[in-house]
PDB file of N, CA and C in Angstrom:
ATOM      1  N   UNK A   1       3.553  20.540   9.390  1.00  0.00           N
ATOM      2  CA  UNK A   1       2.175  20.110   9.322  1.00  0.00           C
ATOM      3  C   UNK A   1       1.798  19.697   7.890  1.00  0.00           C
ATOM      4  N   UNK A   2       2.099  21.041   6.877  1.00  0.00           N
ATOM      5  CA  UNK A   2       2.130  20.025   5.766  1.00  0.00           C
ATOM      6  C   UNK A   2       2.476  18.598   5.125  1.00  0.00           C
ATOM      7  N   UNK A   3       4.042  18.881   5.418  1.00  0.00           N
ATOM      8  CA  UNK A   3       4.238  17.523   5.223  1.00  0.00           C
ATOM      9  C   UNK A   3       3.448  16.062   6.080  1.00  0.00           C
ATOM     10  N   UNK A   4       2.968  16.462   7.292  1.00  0.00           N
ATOM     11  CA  UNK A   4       2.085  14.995   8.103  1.00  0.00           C
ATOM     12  C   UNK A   4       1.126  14.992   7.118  1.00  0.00           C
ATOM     13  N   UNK A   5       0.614  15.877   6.846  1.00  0.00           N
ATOM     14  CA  UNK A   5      -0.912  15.821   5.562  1.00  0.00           C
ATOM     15  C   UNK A   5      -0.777  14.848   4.527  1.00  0.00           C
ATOM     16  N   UNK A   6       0.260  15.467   3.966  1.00  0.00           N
ATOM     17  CA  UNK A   6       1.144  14.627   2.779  1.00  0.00           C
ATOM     18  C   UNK A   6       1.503  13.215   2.667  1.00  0.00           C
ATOM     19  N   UNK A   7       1.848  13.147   4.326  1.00  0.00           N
ATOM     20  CA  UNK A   7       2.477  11.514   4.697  1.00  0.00           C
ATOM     21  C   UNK A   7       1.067  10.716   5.021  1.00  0.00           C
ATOM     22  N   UNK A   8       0.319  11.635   5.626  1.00  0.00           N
ATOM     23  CA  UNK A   8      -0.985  10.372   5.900  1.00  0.00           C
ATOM     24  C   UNK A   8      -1.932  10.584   5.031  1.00  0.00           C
ATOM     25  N   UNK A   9      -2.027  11.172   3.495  1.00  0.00           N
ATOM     26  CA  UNK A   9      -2.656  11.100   2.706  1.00  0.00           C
ATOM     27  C   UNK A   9      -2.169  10.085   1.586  1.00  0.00           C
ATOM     28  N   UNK A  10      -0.710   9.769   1.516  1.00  0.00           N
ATOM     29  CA  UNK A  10      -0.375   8.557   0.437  1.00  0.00           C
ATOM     30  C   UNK A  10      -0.960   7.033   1.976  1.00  0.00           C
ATOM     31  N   UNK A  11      -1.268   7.387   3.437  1.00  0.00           N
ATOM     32  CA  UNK A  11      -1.227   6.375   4.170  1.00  0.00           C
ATOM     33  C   UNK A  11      -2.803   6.366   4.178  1.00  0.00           C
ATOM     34  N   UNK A  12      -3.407   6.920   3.863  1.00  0.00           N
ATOM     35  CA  UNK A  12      -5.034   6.605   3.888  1.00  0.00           C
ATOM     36  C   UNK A  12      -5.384   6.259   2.258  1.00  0.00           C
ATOM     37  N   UNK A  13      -4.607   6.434   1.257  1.00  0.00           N
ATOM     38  CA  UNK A  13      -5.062   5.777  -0.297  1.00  0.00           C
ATOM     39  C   UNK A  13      -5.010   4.266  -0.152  1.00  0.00           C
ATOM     40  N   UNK A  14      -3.514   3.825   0.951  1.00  0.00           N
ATOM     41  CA  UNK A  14      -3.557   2.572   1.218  1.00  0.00           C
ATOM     42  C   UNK A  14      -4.574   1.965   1.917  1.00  0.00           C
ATOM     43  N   UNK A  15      -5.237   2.806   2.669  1.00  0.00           N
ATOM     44  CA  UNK A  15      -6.111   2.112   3.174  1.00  0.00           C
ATOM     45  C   UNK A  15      -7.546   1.678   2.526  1.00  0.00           C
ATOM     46  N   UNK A  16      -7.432   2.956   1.492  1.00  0.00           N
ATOM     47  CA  UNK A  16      -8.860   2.753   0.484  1.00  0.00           C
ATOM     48  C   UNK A  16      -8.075   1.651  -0.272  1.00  0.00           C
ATOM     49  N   UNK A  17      -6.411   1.051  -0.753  1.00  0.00           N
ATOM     50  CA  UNK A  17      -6.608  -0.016  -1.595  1.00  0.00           C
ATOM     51  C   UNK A  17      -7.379  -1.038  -0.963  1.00  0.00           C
ATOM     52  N   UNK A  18      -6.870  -1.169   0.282  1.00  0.00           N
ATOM     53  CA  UNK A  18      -7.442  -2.318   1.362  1.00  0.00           C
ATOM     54  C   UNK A  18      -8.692  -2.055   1.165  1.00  0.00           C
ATOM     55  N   UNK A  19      -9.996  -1.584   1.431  1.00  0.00           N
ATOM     56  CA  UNK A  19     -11.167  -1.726   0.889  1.00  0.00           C
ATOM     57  C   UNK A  19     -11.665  -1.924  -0.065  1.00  0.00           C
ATOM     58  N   UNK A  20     -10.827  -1.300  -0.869  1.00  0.00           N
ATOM     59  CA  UNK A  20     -10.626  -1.774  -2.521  1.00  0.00           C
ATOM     60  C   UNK A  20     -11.150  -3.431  -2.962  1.00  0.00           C
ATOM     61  N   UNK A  21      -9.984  -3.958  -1.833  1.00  0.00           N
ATOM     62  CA  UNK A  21      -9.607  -5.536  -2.231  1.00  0.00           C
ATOM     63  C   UNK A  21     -11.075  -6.255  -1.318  1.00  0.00           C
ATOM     64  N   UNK A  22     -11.397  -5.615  -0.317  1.00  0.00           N
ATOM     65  CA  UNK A  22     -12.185  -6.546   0.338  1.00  0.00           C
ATOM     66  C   UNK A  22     -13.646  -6.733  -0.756  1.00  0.00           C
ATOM     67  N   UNK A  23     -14.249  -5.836  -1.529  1.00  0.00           N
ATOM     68  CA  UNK A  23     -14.914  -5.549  -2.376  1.00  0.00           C
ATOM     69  C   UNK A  23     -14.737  -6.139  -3.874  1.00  0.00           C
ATOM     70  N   UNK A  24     -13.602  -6.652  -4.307  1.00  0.00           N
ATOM     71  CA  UNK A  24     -12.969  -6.904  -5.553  1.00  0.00           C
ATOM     72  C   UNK A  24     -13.668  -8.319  -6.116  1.00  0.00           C
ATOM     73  N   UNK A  25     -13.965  -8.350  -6.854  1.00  0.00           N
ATOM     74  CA  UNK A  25     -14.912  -9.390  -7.661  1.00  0.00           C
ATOM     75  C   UNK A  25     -13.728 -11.137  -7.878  1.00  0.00           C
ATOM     76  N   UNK A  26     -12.623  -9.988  -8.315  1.00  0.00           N
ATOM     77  CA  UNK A  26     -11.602 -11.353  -8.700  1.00  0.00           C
ATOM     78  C   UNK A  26     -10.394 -10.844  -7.949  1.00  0.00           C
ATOM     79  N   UNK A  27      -9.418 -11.561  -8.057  1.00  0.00           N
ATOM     80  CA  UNK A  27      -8.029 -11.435  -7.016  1.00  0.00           C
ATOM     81  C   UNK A  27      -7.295 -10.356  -7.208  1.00  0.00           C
ATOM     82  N   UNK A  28      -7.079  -9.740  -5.985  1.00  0.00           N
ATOM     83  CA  UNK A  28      -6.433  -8.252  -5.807  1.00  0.00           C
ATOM     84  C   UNK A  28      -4.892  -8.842  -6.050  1.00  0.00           C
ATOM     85  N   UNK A  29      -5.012  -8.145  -7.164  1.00  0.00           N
ATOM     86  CA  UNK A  29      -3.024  -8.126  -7.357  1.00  0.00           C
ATOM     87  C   UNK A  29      -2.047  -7.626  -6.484  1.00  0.00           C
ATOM     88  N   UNK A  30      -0.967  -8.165  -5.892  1.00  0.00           N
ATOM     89  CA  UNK A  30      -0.220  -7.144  -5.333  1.00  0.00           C
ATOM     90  C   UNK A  30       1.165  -6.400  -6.117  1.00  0.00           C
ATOM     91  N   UNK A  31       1.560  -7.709  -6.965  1.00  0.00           N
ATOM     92  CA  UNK A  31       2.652  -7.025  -7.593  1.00  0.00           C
ATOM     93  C   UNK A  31       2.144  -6.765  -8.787  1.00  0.00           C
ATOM     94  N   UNK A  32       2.943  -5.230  -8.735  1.00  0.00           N
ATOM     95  CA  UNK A  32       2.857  -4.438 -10.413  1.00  0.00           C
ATOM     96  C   UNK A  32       3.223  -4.873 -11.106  1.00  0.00           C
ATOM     97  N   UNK A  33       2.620  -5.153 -12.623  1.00  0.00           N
ATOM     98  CA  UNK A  33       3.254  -5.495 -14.022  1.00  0.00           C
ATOM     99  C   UNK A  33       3.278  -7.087 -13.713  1.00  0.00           C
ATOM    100  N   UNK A  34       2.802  -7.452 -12.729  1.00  0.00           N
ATOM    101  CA  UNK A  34       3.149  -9.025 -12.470  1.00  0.00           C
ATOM    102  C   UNK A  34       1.605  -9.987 -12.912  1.00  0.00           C
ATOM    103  N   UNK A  35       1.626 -11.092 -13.824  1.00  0.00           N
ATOM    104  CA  UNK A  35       0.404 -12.208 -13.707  1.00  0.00           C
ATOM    105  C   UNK A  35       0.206 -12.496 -12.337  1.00  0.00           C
ATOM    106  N   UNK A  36      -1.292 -12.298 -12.072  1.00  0.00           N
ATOM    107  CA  UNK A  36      -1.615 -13.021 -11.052  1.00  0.00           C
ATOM    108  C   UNK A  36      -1.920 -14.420 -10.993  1.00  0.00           C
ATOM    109  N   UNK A  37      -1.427 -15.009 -10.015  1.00  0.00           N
ATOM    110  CA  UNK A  37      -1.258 -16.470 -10.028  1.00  0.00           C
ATOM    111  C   UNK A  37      -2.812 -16.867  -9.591  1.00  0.00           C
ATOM    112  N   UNK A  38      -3.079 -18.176  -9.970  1.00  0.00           N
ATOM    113  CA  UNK A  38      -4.668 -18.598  -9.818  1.00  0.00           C
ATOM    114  C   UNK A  38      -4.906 -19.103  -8.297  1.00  0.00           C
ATOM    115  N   UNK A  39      -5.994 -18.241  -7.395  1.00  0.00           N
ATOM    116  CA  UNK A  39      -6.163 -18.490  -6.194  1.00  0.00           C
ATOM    117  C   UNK A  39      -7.263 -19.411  -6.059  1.00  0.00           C
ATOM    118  N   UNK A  40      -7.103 -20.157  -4.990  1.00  0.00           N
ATOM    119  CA  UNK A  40      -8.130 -21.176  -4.698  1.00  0.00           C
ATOM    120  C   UNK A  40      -9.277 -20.673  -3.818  1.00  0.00           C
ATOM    121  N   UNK A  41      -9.765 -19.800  -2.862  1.00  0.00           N
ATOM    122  CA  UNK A  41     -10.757 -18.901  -1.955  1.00  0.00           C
ATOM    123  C   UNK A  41     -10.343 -16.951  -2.608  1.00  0.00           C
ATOM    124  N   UNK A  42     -11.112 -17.202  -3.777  1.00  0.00           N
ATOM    125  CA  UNK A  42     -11.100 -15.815  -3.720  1.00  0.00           C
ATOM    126  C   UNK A  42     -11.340 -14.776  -2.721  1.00  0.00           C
ATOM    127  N   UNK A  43     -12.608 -14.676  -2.542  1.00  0.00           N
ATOM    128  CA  UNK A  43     -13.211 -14.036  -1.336  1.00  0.00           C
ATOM    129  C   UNK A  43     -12.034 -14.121  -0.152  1.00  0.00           C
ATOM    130  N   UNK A  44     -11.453 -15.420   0.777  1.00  0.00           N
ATOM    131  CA  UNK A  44     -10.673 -15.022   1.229  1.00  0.00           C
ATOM    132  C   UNK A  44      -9.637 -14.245   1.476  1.00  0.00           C
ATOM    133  N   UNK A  45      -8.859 -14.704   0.045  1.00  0.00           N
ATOM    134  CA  UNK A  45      -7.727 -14.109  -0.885  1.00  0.00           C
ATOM    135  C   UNK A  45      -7.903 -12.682  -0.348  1.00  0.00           C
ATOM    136  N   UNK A  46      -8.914 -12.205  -1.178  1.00  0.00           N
ATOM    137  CA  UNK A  46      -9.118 -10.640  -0.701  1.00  0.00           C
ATOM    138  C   UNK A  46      -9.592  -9.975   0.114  1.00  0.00           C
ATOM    139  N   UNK A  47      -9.837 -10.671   0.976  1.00  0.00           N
ATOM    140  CA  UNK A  47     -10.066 -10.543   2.534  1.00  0.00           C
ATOM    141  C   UNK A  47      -8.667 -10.262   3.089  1.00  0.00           C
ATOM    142  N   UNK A  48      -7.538 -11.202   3.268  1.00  0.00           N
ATOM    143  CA  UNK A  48      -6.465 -11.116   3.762  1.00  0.00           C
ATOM    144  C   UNK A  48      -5.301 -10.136   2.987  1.00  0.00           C
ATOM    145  N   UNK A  49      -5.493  -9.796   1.843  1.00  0.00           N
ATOM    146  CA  UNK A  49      -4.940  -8.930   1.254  1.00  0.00           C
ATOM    147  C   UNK A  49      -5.514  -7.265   1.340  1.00  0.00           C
ATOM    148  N   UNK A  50      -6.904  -7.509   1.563  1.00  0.00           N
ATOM    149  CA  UNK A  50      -7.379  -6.150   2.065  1.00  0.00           C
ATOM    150  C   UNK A  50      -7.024  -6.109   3.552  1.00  0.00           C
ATOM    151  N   UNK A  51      -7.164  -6.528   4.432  1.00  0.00           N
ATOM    152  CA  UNK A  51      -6.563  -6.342   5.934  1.00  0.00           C
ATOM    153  C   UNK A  51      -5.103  -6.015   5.551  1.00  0.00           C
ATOM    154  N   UNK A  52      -4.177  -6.313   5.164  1.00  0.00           N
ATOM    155  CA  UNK A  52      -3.073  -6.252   5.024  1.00  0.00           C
ATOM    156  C   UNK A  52      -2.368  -4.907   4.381  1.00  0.00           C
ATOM    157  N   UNK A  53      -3.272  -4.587   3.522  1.00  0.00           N
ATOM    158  CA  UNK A  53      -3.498  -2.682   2.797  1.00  0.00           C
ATOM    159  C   UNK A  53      -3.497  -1.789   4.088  1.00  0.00           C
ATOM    160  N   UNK A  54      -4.513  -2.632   4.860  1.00  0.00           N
ATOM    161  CA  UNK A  54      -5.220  -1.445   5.888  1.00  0.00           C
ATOM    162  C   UNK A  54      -4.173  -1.381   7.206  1.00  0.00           C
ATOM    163  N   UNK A  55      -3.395  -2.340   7.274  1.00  0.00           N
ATOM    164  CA  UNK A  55      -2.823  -2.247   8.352  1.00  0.00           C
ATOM    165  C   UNK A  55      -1.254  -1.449   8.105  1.00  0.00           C
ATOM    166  N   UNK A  56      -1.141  -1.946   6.846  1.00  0.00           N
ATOM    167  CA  UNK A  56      -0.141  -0.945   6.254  1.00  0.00           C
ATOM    168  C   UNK A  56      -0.248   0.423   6.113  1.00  0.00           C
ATOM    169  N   UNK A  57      -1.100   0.789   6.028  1.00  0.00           N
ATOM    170  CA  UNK A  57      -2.046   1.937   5.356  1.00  0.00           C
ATOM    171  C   UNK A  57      -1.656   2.889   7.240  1.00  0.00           C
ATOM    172  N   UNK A  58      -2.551   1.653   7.852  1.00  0.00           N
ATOM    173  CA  UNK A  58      -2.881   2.900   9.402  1.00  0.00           C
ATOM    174  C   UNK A  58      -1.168   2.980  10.106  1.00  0.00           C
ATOM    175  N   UNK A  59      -0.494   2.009   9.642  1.00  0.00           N
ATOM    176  CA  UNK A  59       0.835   2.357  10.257  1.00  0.00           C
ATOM    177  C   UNK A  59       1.504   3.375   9.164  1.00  0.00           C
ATOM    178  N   UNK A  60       1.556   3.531   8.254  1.00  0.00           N
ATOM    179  CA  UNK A  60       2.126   4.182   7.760  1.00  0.00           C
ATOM    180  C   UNK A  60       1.830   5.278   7.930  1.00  0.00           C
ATOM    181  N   UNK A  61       0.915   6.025   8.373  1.00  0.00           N
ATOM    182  CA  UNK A  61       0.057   7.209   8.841  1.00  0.00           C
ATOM    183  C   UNK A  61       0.754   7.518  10.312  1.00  0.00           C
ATOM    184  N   UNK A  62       1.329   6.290  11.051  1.00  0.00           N
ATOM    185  CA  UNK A  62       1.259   6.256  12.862  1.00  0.00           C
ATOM    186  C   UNK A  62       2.990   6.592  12.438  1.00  0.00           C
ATOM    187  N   UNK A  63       3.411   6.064  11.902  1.00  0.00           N
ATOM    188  CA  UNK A  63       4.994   6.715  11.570  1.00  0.00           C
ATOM    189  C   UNK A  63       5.520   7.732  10.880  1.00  0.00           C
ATOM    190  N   UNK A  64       4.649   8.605  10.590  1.00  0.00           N
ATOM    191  CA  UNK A  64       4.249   9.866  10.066  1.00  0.00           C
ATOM    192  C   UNK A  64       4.911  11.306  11.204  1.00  0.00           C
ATOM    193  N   UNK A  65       3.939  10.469  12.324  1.00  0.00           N
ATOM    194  CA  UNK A  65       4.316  11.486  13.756  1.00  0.00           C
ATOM    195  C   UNK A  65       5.379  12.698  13.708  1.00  0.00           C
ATOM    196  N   UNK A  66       6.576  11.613  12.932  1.00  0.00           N
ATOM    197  CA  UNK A  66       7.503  12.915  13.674  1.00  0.00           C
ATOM    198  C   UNK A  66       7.593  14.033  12.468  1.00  0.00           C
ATOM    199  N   UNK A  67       6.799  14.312  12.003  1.00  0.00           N
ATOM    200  CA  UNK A  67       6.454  15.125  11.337  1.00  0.00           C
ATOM    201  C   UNK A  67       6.004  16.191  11.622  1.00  0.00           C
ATOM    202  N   UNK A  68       5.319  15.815  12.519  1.00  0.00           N
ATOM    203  CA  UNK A  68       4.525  16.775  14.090  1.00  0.00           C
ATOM    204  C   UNK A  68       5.494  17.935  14.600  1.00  0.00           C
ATOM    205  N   UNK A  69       6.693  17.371  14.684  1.00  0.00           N
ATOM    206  CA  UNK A  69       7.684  17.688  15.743  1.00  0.00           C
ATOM    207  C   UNK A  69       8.150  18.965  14.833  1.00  0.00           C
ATOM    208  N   UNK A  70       8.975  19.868  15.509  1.00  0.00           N
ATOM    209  CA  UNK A  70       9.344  21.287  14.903  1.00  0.00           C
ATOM    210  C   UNK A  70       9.898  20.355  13.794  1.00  0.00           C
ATOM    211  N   UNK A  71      10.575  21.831  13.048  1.00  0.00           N
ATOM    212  CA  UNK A  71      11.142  21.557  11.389  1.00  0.00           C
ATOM    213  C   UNK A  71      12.668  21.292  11.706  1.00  0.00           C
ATOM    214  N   UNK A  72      13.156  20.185  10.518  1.00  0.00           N
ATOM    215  CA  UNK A  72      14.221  19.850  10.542  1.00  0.00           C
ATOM    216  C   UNK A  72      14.668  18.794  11.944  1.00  0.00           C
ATOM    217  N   UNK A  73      13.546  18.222  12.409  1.00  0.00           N
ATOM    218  CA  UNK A  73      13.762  17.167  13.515  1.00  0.00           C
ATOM    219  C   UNK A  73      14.784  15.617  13.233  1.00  0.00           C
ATOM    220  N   UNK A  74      15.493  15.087  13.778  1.00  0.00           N
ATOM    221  CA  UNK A  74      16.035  14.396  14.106  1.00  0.00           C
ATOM    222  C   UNK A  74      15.211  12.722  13.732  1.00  0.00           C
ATOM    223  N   UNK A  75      14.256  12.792  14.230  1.00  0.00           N
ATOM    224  CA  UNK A  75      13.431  11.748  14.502  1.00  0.00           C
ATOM    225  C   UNK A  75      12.884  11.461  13.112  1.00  0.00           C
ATOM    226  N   UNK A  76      12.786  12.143  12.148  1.00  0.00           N
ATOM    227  CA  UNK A  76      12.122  12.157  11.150  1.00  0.00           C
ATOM    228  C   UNK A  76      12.677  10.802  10.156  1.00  0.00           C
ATOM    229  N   UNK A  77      14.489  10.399  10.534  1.00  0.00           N
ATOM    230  CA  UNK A  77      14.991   9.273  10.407  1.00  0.00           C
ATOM    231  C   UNK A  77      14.602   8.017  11.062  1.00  0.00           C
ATOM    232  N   UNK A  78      13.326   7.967  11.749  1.00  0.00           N
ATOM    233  CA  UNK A  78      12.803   6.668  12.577  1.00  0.00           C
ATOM    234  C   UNK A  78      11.092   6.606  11.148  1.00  0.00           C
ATOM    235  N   UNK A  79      10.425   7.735  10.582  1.00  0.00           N
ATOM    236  CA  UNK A  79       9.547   7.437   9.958  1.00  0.00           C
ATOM    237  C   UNK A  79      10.603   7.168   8.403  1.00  0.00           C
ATOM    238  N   UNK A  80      11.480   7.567   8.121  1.00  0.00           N
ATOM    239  CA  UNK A  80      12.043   6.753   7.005  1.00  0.00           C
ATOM    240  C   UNK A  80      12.571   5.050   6.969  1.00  0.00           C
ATOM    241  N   UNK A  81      13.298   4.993   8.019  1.00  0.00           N
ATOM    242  CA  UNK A  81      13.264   3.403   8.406  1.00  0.00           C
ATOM    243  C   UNK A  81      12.463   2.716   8.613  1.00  0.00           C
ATOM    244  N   UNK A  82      11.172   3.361   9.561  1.00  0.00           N
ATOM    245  CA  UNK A  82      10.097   2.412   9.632  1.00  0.00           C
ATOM    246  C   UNK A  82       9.231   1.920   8.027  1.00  0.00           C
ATOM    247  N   UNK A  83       9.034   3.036   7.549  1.00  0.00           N
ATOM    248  CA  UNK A  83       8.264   3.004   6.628  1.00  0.00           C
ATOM    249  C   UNK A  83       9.134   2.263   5.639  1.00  0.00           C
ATOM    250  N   UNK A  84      10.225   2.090   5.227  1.00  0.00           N
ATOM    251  CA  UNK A  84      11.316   1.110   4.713  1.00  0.00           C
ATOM    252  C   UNK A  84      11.109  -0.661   5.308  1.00  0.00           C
ATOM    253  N   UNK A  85      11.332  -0.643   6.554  1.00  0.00           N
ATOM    254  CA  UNK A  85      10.965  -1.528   7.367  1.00  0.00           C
ATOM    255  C   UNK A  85       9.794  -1.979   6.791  1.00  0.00           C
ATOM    256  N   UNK A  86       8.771  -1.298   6.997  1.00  0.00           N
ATOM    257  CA  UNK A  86       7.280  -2.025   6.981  1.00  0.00           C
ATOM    258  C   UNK A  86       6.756  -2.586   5.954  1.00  0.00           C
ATOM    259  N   UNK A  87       7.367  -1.412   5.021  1.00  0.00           N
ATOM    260  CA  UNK A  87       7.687  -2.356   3.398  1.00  0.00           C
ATOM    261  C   UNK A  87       7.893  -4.089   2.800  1.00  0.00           C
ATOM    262  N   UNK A  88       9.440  -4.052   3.676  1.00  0.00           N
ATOM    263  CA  UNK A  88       9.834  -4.739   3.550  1.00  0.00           C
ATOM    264  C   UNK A  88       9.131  -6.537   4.281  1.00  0.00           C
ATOM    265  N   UNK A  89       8.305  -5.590   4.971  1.00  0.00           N
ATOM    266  CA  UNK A  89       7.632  -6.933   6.089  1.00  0.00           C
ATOM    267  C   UNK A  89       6.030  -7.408   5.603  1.00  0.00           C
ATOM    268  N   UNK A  90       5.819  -6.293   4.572  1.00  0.00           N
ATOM    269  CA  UNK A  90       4.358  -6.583   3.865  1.00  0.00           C
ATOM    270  C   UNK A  90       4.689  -7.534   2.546  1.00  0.00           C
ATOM    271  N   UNK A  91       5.602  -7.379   2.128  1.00  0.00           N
ATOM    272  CA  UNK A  91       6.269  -7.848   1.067  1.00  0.00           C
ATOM    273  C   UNK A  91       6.579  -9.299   1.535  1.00  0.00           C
ATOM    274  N   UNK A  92       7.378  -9.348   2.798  1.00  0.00           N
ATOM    275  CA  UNK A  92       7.746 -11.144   3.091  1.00  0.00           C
ATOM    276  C   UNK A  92       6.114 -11.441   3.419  1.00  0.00           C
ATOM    277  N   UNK A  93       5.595 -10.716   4.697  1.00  0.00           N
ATOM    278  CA  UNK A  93       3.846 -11.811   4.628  1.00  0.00           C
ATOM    279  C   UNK A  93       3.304 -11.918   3.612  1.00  0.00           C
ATOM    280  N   UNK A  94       2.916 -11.046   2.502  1.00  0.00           N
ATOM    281  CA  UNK A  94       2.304 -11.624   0.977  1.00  0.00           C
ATOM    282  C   UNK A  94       2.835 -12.831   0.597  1.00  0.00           C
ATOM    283  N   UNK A  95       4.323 -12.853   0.313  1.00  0.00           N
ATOM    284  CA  UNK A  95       4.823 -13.766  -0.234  1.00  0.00           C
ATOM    285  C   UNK A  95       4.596 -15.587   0.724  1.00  0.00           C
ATOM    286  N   UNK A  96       5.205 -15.111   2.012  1.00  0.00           N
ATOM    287  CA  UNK A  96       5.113 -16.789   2.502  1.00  0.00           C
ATOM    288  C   UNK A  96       3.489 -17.120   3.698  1.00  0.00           C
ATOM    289  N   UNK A  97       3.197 -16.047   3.630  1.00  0.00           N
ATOM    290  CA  UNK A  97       1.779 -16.208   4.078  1.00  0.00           C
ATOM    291  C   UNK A  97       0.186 -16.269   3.709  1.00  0.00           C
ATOM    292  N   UNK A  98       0.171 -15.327   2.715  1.00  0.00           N
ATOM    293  CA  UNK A  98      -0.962 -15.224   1.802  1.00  0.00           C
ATOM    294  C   UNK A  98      -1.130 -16.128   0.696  1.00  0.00           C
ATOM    295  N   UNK A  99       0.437 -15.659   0.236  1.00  0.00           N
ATOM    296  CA  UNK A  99       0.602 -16.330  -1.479  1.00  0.00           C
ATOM    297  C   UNK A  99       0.677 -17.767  -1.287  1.00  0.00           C
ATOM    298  N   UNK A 100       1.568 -18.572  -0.304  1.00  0.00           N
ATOM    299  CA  UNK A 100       1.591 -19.817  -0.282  1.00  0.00           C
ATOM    300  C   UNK A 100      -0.077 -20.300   1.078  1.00  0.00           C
ATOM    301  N   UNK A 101      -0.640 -19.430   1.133  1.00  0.00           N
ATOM    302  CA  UNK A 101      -1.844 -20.174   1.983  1.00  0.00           C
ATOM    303  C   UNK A 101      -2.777 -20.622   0.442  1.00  0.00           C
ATOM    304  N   UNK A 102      -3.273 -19.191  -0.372  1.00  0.00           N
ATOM    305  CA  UNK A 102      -4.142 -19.161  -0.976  1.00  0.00           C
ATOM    306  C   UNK A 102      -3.679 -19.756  -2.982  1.00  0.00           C
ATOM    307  N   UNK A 103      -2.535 -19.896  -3.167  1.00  0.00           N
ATOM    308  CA  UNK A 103      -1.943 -20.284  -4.680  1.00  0.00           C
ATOM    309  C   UNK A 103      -3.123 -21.608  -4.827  1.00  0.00           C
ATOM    310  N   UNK A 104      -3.492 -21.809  -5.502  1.00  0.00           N
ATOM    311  CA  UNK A 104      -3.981 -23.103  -5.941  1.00  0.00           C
ATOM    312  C   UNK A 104      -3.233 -24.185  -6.477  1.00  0.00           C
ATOM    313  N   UNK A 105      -2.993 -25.003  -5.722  1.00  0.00           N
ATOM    314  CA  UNK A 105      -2.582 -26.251  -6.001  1.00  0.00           C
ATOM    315  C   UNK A 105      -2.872 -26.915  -6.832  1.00  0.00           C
ATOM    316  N   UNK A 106      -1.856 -27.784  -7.624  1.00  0.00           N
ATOM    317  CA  UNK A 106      -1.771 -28.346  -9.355  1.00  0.00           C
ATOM    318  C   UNK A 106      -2.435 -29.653  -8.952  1.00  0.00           C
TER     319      UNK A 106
END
């Protein structure tokens, strides 16, 4: 039980980034240590980057589950892959969905 606490408390900060961004004056960064590139619909921008926190955010909480399950469970290798997985799939939509909708054109 502790540990689900644990897992859906780093999965609900994500969700406050996502509100974070919908609220954000200028463009929600996603990568660390990285320049943000100049967006053309701010407001959008961080519209679709805050949905994208939040949906990360509530799955990462929903793959948590087997945490639930007695100690030392089996299953607990489906919330490490997923959460690996989901990573990896927030990372490609930023890049060829967000970043190339909203980059501003030269």
């Amino acid at each position: 039980m502790v540990a689900f606490i644990g897992w859906s408390t780093v999965g609900i900060l994500f969700v406050g980034l996502g509100i974070f961004a919908f609220f954000a004056k200028g463009p929600m960064g996603f990568w660390a240590n990285a320049k943000q590139f100049e967006v053309s619909d701010v407001k959008s921008y961080n519209r679709a980057v805050g949905i994208l926190w939040c949906v990360f955010g509530v799955i990462f909480v929903a793959l948590g589950t087997p945490l639930l399950m007695e100690q030392n469970t089996p299953y607990i290798i489906l919330s490490i892959l997923g959460a690996m997985f989901e990573a990896i799939a927030v990372m490609v939509i930023y890049t060829v969905v967000i970043e190339k909708k909203y980059r501003k054109k030269d």
